[in-house]
N, C-alpha and C. Protein backbone atom coordinates (compact mmCIF):
# COMPACT_ATOMS: atom_id res chain seq x y z
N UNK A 1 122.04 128.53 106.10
CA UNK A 1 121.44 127.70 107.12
C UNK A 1 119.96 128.01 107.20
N UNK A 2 119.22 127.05 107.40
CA UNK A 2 117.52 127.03 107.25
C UNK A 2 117.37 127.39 109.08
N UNK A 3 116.37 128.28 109.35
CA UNK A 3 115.79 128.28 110.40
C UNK A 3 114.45 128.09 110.63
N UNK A 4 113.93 127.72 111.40
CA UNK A 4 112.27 127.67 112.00
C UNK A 4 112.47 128.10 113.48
N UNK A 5 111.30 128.88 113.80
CA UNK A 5 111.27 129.92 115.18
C UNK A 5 109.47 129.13 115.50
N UNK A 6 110.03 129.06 116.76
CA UNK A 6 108.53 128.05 117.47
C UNK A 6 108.40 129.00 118.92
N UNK A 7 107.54 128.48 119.24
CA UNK A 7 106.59 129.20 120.95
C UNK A 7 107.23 128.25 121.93
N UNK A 8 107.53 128.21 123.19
CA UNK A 8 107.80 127.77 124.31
C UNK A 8 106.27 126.58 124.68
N UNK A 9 106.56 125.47 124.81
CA UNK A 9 105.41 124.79 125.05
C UNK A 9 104.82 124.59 124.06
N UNK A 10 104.42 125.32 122.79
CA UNK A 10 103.52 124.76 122.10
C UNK A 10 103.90 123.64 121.01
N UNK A 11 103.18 122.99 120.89
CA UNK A 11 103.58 121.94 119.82
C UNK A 11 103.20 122.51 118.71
N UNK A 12 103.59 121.92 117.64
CA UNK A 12 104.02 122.53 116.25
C UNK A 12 104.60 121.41 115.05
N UNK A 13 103.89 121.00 114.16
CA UNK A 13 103.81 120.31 112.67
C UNK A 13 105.20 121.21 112.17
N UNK A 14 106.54 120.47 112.02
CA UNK A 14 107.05 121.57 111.25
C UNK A 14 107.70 120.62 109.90
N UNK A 15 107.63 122.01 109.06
CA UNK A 15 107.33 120.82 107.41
C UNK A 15 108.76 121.21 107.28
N UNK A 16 109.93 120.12 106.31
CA UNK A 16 110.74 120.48 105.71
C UNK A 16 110.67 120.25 104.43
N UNK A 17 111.29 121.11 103.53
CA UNK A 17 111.47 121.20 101.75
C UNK A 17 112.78 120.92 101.55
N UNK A 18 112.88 119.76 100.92
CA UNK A 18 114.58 119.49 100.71
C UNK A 18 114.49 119.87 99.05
N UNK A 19 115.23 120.69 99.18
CA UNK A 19 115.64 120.88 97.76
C UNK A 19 117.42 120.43 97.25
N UNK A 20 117.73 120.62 96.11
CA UNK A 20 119.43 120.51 95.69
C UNK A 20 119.91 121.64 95.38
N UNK A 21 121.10 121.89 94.74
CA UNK A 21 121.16 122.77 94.76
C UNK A 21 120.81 124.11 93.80
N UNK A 22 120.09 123.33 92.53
CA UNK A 22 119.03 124.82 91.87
C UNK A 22 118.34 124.60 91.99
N UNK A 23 117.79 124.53 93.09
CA UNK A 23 116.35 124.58 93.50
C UNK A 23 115.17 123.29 93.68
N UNK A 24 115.61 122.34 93.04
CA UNK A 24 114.69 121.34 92.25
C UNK A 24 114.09 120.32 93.85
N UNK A 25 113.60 120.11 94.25
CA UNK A 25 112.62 119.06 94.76
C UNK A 25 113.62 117.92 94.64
N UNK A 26 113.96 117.36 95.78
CA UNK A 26 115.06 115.87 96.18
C UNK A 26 113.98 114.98 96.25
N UNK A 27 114.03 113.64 95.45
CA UNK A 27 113.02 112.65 96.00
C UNK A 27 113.17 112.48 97.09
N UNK A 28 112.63 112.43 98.53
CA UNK A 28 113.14 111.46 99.44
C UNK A 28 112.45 110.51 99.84
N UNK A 29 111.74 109.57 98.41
CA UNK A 29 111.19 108.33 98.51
C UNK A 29 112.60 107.04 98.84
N UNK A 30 112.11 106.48 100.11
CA UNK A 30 112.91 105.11 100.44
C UNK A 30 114.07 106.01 101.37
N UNK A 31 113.93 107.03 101.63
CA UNK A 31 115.43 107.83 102.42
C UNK A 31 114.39 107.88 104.26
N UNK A 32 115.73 107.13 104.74
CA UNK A 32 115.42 107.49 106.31
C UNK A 32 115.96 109.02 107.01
N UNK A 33 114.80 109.45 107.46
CA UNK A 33 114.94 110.84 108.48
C UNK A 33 115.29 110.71 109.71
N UNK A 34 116.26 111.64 110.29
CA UNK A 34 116.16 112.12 111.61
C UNK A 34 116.44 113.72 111.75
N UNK A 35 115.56 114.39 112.90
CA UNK A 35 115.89 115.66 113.21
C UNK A 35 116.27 115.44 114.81
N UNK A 36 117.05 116.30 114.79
CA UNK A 36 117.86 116.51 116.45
C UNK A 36 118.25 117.87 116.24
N UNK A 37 118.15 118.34 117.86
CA UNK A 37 118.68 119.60 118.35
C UNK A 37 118.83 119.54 119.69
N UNK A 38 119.85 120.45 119.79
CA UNK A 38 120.71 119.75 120.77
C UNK A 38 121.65 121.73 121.67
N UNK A 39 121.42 121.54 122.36
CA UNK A 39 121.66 123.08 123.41
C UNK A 39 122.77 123.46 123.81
N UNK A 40 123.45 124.29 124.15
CA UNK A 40 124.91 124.56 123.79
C UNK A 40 125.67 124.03 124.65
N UNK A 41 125.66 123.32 125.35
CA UNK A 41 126.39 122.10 125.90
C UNK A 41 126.38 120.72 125.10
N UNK A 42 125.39 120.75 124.45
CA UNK A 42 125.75 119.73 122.88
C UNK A 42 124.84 118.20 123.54
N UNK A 43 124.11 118.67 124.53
CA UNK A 43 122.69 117.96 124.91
C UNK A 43 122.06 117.55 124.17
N UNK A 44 121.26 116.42 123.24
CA UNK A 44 120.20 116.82 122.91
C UNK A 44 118.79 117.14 123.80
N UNK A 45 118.18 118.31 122.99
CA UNK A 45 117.13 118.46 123.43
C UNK A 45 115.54 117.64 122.66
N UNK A 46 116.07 117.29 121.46
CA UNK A 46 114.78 116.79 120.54
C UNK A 46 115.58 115.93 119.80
N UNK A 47 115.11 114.95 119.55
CA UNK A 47 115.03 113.80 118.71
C UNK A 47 114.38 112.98 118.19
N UNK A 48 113.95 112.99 117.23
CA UNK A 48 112.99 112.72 116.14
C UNK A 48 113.43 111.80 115.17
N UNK A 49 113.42 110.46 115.13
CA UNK A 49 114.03 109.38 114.20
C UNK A 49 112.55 109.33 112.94
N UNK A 50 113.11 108.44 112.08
CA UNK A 50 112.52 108.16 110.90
C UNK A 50 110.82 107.90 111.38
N UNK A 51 110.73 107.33 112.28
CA UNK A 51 108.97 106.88 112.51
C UNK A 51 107.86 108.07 112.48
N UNK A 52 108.88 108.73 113.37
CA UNK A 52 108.23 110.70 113.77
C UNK A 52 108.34 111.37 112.71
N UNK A 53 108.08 111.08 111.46
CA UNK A 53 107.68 112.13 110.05
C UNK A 53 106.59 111.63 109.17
N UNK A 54 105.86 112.33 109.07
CA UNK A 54 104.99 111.98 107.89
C UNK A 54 105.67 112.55 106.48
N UNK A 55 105.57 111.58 105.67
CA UNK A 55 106.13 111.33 104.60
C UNK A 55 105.40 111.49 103.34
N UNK A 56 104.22 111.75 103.54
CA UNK A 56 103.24 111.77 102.63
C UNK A 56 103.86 112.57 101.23
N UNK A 57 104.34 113.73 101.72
CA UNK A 57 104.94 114.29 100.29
C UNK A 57 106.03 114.12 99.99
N UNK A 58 106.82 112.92 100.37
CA UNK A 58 108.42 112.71 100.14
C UNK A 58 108.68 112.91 98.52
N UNK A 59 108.20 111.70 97.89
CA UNK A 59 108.38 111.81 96.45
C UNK A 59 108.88 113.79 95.79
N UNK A 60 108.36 114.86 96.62
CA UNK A 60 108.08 116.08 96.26
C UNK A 60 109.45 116.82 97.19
N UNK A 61 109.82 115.96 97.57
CA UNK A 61 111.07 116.53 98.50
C UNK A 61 110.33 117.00 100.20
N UNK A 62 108.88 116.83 100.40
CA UNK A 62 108.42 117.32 101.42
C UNK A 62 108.08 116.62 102.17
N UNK A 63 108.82 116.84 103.32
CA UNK A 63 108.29 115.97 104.74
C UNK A 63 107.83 117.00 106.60
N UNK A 64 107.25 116.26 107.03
CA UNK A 64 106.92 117.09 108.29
C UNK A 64 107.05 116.33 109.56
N UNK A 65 107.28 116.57 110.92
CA UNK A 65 107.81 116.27 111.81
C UNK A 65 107.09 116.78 112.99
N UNK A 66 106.44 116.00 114.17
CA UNK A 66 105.09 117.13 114.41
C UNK A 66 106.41 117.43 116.38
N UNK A 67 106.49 118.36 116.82
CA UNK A 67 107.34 118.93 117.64
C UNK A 67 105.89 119.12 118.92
N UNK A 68 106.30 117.84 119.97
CA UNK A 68 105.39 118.36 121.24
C UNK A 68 105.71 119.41 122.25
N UNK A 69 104.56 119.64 122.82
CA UNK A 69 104.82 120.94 123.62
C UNK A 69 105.81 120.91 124.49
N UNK A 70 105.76 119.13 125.05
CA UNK A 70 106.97 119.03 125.97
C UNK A 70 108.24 118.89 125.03
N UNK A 71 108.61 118.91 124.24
CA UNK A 71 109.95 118.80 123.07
C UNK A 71 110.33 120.56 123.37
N UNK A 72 109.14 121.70 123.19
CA UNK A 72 109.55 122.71 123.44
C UNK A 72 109.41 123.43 124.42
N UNK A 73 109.43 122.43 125.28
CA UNK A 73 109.92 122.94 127.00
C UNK A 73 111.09 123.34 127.36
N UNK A 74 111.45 124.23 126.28
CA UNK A 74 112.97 124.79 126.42
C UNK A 74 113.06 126.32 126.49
N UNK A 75 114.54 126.94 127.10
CA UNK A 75 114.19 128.07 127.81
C UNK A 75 114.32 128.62 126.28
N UNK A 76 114.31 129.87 126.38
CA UNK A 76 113.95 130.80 125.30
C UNK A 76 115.93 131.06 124.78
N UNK A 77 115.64 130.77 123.22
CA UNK A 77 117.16 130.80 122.86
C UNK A 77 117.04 130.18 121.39
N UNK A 78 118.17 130.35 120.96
CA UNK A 78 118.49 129.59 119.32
C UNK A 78 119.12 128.42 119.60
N UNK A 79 119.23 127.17 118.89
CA UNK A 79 119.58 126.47 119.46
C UNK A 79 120.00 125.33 118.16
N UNK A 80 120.78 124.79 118.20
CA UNK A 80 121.60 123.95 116.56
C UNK A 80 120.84 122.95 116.31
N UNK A 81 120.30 122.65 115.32
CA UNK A 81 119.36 121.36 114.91
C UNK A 81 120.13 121.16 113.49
N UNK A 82 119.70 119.72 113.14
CA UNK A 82 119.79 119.08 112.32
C UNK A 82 119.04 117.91 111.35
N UNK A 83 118.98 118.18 110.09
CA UNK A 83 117.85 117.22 109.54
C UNK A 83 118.45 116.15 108.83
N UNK A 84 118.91 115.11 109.42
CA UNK A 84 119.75 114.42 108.85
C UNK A 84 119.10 113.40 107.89
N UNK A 85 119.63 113.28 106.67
CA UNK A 85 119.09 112.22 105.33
C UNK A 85 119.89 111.19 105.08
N UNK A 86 119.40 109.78 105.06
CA UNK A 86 120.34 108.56 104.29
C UNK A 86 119.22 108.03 103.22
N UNK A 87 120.02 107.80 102.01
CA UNK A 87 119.65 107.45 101.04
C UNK A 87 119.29 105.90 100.95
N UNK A 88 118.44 104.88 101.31
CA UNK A 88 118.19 103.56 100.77
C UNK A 88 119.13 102.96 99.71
N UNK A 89 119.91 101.81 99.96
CA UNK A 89 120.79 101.38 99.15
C UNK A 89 122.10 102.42 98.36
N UNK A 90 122.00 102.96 98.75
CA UNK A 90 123.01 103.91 98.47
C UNK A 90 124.37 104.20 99.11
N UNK A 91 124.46 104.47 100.79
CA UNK A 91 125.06 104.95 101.93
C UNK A 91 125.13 105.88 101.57
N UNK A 92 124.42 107.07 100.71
CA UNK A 92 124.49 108.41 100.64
C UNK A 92 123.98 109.14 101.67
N UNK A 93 124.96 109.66 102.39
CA UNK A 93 124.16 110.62 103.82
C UNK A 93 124.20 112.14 103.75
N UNK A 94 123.11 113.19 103.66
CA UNK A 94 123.49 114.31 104.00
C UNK A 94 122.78 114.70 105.00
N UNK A 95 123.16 116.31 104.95
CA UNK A 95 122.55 116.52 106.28
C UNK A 95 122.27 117.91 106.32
N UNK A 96 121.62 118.82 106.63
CA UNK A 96 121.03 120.33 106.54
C UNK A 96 120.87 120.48 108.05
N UNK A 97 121.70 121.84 108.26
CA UNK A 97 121.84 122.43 109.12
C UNK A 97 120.64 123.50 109.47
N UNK A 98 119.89 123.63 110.60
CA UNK A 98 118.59 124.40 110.52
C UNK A 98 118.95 124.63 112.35
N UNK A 99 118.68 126.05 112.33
CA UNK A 99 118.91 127.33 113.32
C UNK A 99 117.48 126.94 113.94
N UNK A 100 117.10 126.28 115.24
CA UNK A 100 115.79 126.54 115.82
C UNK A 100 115.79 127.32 116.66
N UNK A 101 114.95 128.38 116.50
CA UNK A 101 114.68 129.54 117.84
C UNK A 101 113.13 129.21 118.51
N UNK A 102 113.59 129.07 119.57
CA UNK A 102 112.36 129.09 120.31
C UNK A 102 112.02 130.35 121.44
N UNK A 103 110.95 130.90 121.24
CA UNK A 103 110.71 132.40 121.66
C UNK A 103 109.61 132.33 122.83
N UNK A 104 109.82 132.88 123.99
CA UNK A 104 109.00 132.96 124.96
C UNK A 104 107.78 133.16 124.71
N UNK A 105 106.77 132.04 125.36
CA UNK A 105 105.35 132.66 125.07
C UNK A 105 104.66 133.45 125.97
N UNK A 106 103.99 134.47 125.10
CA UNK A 106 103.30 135.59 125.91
C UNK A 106 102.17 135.27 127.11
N UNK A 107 101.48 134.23 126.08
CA UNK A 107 100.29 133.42 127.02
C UNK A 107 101.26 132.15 127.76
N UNK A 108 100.73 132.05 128.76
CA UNK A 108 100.98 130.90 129.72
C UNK A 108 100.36 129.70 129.79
């Protein structure tokens, strides 16, 4: 399982690398994104559809997702996210499981 660990409040660009499974770079030219996470009552807390990614490095398997401060207005904890992928003309769907911790910030 992939994790990313963020600050309380702060916003944050967070990039994902989709790879397969030896390693290689997934096109994800023409593939629609969503990320969600969601709090252990199975809430979501963030949701992020296809519009909310820059795509610029898809072709490379790389995309980024920019996370506002109010998205991480959440109390301090780990919390289940998901980066879900559908393939264009295909109905190929997967999906990568990613651990978000968000950690109290020191500054206020």
């Amino acid at each position: 399982m992939a994790s990313i660990t963020v600050k309380q409040k702060e916003a944050k660009t967070v990039q994902f690398t989709v790879t397969n499974s030896s390693g290689a770079a997934v096109d994800l030219t023409g593939a629609s994104l969503k990320f969600y996470v969601e709090d252990s009552t199975e809430t979501l807390i963030i949701q992020k559809e296809d519009i909310d990614f820059d795509k610029t490095g898809e072709a490379s398997g790389i995309v980024t997702v920019p996370l506002s401060a109010t998205d991480l207005d959440q109390t301090e904890d780990s919390y289940k996210g998901e980066l879900g992928i559908t393939f264009s003309g295909s109905n190929i769907d997967k999906s990568i499981d990613i651990e978000v911790n968000i950690q109290k910030a020191v500054i206020p």
